[in-house]
C-alpha atoms as a PDB file:
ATOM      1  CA  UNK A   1     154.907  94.838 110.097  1.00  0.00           C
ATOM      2  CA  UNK A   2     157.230  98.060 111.223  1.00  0.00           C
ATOM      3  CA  UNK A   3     161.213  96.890 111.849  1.00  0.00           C
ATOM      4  CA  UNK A   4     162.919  96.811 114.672  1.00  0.00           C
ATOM      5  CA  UNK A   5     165.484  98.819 114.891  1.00  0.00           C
ATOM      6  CA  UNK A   6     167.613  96.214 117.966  1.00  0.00           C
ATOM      7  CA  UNK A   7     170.499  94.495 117.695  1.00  0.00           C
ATOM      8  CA  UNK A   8     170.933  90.548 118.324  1.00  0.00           C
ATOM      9  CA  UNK A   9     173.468  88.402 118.832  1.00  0.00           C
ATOM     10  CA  UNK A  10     173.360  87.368 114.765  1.00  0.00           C
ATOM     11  CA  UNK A  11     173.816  91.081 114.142  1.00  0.00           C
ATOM     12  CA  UNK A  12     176.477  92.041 116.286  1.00  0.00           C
ATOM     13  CA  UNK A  13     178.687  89.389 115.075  1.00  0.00           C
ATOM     14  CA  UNK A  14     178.842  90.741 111.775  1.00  0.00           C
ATOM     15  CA  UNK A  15     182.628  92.634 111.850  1.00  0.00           C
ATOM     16  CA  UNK A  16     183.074  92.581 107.933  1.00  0.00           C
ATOM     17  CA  UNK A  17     180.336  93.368 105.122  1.00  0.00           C
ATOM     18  CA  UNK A  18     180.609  90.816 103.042  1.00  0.00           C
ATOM     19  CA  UNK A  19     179.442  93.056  99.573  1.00  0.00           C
ATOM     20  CA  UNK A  20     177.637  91.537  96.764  1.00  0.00           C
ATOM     21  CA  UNK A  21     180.018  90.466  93.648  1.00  0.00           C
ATOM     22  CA  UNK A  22     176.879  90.369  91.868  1.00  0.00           C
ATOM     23  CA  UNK A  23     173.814  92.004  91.036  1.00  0.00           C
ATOM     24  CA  UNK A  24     172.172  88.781  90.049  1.00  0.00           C
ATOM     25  CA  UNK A  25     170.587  86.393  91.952  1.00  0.00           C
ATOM     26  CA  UNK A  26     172.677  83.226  91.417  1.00  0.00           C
ATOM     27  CA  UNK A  27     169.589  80.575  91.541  1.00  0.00           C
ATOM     28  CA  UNK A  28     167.507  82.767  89.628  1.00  0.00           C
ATOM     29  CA  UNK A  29     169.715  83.020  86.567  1.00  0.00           C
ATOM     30  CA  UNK A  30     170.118  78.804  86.800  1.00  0.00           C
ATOM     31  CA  UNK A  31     165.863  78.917  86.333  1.00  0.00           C
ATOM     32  CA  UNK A  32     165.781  81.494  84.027  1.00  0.00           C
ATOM     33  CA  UNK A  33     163.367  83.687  86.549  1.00  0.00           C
ATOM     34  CA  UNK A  34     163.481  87.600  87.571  1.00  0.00           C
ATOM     35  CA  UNK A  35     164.029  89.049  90.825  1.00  0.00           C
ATOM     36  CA  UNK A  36     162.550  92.557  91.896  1.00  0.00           C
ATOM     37  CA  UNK A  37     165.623  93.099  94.701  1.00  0.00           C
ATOM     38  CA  UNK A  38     168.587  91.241  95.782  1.00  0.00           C
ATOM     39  CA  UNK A  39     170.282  90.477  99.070  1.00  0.00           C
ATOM     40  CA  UNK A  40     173.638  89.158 100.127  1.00  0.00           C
ATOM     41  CA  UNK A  41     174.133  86.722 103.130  1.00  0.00           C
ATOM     42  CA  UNK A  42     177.039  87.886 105.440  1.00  0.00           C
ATOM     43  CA  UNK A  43     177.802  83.467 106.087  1.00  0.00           C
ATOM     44  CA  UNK A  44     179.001  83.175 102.861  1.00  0.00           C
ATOM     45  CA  UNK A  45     178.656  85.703  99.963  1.00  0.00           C
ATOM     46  CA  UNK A  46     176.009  83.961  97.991  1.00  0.00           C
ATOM     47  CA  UNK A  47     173.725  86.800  96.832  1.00  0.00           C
ATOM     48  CA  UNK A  48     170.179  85.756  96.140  1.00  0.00           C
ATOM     49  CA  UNK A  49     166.705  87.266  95.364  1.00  0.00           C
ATOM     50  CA  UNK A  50     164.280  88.866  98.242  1.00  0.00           C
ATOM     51  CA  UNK A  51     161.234  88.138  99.562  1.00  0.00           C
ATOM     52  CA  UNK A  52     159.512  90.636  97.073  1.00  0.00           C
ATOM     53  CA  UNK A  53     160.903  88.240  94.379  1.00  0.00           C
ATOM     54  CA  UNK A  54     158.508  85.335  92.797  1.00  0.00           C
ATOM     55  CA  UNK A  55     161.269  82.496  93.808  1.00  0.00           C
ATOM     56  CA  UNK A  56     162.256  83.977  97.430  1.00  0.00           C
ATOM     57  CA  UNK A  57     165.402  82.649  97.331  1.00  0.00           C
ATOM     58  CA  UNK A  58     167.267  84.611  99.811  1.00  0.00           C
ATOM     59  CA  UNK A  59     164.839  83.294 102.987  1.00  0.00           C
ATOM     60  CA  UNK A  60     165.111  79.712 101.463  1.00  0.00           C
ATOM     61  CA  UNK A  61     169.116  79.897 101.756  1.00  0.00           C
ATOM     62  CA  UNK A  62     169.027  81.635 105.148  1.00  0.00           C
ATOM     63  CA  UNK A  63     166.978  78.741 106.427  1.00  0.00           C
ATOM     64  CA  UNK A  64     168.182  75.735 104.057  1.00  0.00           C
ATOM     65  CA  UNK A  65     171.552  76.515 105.176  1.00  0.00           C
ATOM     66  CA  UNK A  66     171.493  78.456 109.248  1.00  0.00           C
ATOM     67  CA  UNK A  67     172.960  81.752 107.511  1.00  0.00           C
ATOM     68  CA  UNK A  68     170.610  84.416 109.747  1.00  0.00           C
ATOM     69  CA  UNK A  69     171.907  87.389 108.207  1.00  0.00           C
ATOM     70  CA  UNK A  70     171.781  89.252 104.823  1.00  0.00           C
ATOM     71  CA  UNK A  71     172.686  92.655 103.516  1.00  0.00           C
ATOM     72  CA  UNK A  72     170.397  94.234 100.789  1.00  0.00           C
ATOM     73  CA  UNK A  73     172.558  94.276  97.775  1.00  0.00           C
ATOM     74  CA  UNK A  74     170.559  97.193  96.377  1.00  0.00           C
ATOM     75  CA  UNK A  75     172.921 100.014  95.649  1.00  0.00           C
ATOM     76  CA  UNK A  76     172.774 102.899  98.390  1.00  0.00           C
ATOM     77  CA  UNK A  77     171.147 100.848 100.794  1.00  0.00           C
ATOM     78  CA  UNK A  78     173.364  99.796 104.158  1.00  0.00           C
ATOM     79  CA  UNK A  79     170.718  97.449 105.900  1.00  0.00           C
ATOM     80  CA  UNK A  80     171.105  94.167 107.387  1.00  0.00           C
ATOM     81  CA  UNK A  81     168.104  91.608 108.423  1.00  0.00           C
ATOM     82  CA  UNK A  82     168.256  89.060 110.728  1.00  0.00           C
ATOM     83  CA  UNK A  83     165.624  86.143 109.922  1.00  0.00           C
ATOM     84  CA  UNK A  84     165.419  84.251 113.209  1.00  0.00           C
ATOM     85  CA  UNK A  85     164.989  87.219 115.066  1.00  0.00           C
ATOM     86  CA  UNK A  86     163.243  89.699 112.398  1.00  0.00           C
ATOM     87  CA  UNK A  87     165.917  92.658 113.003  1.00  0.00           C
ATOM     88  CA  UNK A  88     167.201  94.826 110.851  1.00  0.00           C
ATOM     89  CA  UNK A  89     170.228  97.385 111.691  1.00  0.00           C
ATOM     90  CA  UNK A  90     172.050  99.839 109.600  1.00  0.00           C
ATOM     91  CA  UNK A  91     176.036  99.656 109.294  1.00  0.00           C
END
């Protein structure tokens, strides 16, 4: 699947980065399972485990809870992903 490389309205509401305050993915470490890369969602801080991961827990927040957007929390990468829409955009 290549990324798009728009903007939606998810997106462009994003005025502050929330950054991770982690590198761990909080429900991983309660389970006791590894992540391979983690993401941060820009609702409310919580940084979680990507789609890559066994345990996906990222995409389960974002749609357990309505929070669209993340952040990869990977160091050096400046990339946010909406789900509902499939987006990404650079900041």
């Amino acid at each position: 699947m290549a990324l798009k490389m728009k903007k939606c309205e998810h997106l462009t509401a994003i005025s502050t980065i929330r950054k991770p305050q982690t590198h761990k993915c909080a429900e991983c470490i309660k389970i006791g399972a590894t992540w391979v890369h983690l993401r941060t969602c820009q609702s409310c801080g919580i940084t979680l485990c990507c789609d890559s991961s066994p345990n996906k827990h990222a995409s389960k927040h974002a749609k357990a809870n309505a929070h669209p957007v993340i952040i990869s929390a990977e160091p050096g990468e400046k990339w946010m992903w909406c789900y509902e829409h499939k987006l990404i955009a650079r900041y």
